[in-house]
C-alpha atoms as a PDB file:
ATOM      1  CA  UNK A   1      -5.162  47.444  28.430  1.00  0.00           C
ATOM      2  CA  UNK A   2      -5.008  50.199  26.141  1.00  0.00           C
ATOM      3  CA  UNK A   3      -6.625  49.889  22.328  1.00  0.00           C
ATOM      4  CA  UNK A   4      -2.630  49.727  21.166  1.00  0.00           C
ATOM      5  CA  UNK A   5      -1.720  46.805  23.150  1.00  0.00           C
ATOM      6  CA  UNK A   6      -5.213  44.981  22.299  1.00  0.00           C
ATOM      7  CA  UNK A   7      -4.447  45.588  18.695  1.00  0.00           C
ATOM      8  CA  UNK A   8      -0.645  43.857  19.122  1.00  0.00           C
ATOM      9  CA  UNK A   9      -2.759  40.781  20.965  1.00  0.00           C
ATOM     10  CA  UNK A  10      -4.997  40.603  18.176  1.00  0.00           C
ATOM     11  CA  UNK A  11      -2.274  40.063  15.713  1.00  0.00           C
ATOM     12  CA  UNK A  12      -0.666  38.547  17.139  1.00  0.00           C
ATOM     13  CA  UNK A  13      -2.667  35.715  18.202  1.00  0.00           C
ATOM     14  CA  UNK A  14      -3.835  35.670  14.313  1.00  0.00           C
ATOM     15  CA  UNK A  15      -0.248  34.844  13.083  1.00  0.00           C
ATOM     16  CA  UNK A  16      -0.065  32.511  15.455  1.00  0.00           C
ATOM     17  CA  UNK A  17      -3.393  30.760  14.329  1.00  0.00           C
ATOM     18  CA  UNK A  18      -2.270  31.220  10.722  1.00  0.00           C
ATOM     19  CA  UNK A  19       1.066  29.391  11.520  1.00  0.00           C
ATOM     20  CA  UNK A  20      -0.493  26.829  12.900  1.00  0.00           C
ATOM     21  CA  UNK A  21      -3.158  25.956  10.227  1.00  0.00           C
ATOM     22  CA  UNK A  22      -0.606  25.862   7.845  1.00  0.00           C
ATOM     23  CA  UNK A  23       1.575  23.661   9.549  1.00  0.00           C
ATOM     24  CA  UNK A  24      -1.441  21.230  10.068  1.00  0.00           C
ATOM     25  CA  UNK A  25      -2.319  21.594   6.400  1.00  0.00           C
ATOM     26  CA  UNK A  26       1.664  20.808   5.227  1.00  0.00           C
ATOM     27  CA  UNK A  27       1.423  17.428   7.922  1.00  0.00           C
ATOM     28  CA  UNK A  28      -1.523  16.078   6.784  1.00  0.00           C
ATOM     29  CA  UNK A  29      -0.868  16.682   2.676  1.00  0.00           C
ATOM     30  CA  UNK A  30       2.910  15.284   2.871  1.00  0.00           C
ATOM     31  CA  UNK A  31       1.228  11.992   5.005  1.00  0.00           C
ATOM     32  CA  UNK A  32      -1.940  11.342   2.732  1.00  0.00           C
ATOM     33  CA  UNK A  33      -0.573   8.460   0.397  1.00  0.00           C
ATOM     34  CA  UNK A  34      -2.191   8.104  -3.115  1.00  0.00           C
ATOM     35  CA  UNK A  35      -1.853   5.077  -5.520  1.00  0.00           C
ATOM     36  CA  UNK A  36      -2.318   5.522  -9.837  1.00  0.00           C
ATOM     37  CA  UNK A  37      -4.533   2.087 -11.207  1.00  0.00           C
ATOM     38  CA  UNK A  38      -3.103   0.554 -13.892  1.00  0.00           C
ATOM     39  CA  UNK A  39      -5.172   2.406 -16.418  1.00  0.00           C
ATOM     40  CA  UNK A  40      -4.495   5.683 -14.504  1.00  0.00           C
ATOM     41  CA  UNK A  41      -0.676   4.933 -15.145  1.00  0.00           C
ATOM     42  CA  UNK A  42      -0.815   3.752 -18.928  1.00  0.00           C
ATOM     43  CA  UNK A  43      -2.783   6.590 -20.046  1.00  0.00           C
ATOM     44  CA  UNK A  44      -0.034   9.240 -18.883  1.00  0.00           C
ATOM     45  CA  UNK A  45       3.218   7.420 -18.165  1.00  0.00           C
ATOM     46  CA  UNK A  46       6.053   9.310 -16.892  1.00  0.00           C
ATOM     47  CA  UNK A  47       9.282   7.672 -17.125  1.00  0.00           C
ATOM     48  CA  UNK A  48      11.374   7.841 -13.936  1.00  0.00           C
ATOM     49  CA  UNK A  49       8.661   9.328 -11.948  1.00  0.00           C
ATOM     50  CA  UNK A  50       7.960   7.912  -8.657  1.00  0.00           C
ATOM     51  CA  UNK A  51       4.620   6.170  -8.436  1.00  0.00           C
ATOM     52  CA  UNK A  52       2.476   3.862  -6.176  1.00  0.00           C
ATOM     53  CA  UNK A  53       0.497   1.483  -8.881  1.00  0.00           C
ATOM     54  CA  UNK A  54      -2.475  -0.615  -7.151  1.00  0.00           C
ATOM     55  CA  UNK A  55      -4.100  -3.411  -8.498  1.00  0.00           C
ATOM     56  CA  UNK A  56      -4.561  -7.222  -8.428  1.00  0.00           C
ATOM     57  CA  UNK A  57      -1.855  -9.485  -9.361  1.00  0.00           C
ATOM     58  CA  UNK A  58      -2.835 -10.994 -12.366  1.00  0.00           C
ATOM     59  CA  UNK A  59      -3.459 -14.865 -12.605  1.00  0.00           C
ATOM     60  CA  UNK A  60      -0.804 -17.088 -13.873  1.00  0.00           C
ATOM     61  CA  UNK A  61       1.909 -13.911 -14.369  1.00  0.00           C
ATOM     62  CA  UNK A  62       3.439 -14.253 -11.536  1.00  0.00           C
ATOM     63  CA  UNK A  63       7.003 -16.035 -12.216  1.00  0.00           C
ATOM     64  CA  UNK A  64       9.827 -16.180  -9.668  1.00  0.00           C
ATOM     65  CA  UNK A  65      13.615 -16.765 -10.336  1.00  0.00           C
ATOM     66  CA  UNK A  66      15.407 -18.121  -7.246  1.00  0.00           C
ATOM     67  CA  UNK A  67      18.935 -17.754  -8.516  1.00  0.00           C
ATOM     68  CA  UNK A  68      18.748 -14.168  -9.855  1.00  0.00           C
ATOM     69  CA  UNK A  69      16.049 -13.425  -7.069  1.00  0.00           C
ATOM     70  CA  UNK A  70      13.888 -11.920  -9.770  1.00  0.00           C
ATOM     71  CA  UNK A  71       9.844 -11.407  -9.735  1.00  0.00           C
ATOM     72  CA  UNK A  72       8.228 -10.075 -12.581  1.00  0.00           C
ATOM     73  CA  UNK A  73       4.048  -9.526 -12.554  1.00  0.00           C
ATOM     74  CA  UNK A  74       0.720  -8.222 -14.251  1.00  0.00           C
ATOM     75  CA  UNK A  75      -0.864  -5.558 -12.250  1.00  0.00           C
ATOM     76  CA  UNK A  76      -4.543  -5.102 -13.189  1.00  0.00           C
ATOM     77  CA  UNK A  77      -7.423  -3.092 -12.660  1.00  0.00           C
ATOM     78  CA  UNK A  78      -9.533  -5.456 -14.549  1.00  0.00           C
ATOM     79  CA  UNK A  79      -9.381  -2.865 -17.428  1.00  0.00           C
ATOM     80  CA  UNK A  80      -5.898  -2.558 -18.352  1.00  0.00           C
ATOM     81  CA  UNK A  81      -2.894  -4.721 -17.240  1.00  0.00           C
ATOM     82  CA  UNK A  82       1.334  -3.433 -16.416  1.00  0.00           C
ATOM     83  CA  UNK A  83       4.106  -5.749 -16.227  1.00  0.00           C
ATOM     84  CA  UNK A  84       6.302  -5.109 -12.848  1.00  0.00           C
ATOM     85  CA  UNK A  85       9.803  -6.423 -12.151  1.00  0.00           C
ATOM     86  CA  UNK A  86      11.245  -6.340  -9.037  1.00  0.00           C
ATOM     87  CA  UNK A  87      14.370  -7.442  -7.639  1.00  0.00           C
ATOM     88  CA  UNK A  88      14.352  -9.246  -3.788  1.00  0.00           C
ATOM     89  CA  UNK A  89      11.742 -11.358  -2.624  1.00  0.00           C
ATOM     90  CA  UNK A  90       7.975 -10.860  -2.040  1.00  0.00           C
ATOM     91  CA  UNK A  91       6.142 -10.750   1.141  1.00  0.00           C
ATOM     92  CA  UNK A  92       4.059 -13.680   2.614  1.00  0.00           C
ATOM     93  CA  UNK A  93       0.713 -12.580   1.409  1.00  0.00           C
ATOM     94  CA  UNK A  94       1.496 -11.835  -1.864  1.00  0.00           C
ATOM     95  CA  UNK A  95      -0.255 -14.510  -4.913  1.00  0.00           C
ATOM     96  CA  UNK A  96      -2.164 -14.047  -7.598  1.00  0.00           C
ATOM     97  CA  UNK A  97      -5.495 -12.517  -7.586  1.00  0.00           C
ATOM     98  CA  UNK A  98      -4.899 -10.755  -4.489  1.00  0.00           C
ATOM     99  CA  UNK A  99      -4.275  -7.261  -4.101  1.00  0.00           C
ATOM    100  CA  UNK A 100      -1.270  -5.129  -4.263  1.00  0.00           C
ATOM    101  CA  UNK A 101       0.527  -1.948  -3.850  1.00  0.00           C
ATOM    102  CA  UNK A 102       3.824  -1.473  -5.635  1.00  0.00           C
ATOM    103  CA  UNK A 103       6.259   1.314  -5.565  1.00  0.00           C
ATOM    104  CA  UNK A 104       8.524   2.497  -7.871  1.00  0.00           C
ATOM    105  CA  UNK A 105       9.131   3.640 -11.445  1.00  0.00           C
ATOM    106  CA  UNK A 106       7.659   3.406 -14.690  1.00  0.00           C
ATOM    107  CA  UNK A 107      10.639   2.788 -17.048  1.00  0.00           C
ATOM    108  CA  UNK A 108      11.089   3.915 -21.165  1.00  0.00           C
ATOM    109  CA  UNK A 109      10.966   0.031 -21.776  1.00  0.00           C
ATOM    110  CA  UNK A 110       7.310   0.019 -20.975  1.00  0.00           C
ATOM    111  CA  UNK A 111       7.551  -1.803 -17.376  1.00  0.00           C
ATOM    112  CA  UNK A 112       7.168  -0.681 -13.937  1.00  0.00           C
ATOM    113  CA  UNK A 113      10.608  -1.440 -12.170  1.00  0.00           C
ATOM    114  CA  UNK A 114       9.039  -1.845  -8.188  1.00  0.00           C
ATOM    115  CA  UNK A 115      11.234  -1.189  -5.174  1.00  0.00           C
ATOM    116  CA  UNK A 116       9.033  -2.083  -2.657  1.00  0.00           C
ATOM    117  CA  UNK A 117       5.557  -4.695  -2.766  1.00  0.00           C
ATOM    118  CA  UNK A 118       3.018  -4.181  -0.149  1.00  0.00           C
ATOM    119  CA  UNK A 119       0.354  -7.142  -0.150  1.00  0.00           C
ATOM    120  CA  UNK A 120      -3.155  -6.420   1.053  1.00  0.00           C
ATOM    121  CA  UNK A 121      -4.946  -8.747   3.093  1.00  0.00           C
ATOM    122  CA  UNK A 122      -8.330 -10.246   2.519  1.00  0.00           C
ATOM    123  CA  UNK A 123     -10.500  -7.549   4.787  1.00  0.00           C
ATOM    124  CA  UNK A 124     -13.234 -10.793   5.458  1.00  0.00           C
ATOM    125  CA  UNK A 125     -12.340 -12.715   8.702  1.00  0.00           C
ATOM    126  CA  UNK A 126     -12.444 -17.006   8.330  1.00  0.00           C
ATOM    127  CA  UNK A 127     -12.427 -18.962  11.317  1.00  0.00           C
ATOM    128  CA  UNK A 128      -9.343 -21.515  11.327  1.00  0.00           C
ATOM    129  CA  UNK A 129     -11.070 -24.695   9.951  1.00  0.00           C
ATOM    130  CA  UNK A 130     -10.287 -27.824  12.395  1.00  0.00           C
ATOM    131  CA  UNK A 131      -8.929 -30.315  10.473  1.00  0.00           C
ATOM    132  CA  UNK A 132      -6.554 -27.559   8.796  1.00  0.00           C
ATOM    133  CA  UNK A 133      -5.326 -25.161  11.295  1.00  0.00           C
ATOM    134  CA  UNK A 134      -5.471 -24.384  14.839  1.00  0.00           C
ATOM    135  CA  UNK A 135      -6.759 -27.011  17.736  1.00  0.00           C
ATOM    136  CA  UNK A 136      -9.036 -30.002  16.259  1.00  0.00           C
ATOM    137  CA  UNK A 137     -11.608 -31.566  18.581  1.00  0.00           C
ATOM    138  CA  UNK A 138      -9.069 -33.599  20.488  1.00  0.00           C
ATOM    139  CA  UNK A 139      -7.638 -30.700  21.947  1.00  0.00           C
ATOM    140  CA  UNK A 140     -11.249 -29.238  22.842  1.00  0.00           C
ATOM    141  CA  UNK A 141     -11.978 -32.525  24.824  1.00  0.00           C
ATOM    142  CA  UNK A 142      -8.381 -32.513  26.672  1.00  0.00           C
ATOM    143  CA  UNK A 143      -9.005 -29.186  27.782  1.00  0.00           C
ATOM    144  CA  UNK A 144     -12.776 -29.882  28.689  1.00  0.00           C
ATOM    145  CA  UNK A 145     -11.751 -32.750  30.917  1.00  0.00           C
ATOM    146  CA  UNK A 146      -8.952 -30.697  33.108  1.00  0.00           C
ATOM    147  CA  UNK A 147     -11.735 -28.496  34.636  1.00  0.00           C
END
């Protein structure tokens, strides 16, 4: 192969490897998913812009309107508290004091209006208790005796 065509190869293979780095680099920034704190949020709002605000759910904010289907919240990050309203209703593990990610906009009347509420789980594993969930001892013997 002459020095010419080595030259083309060269280059070749370098836009190539440039093209691919930056389509790596475009996947993995567009897919990272970041989340503003409460105090993050109140110390720059934007209104209208798009955010994901994490917190805890405040104790004793939480109320819940059947008829209208309405939920309005405290967010906290211990330091500085945001009322959220959102309209549909929440998922099973959301409560008070437990963690949440909510997604939506920060509004000119000072709340954050939330399309979407993503509970977060306690990351600590508890074995179901016996005389609340899962089989008591009578079902342990039952079994024991069919062997």
């Amino acid at each position: 192969m002459s020095r010419r065509g080595r030259l083309k190869l060269l280059a070749g293979g370098a836009v190539i490897a440039l093209a691919l780095g930056w389509l790596i680099y475009e996947g993995v920034s567009q897919s990272a998913v970041y989340f503003v704190t409460p105090s993050e949020l109140v110390a720059a709002p934007v209104p209208g812009k798009a955010y994901r605000l994490g917190g805890l759910v405040a104790a004793g904010s939480v109320r819940w309107e059947p008829q209208t289907v309405q939920l309005t919240f405290d967010v906290t990050d211990g330091k500085t508290t945001v009322p959220v309203q959102h309209r549909g209703t929440p998922p099973d593990l959301f409560g008070e004091g437990r963690g949440a990610v909510v997604e939506g906009q920060w509004t000119t009347d000072g709340y954050f209006r939330a399309t979407l509420i993503m509970a977060k789980h306690s990351e600590e594993y508890e074995a179901p208790h016996p005389t609340r969930e899962g089989p008591g001892p009578g079902m342990t013997k039952t079994l024991d005796t069919q062997r």
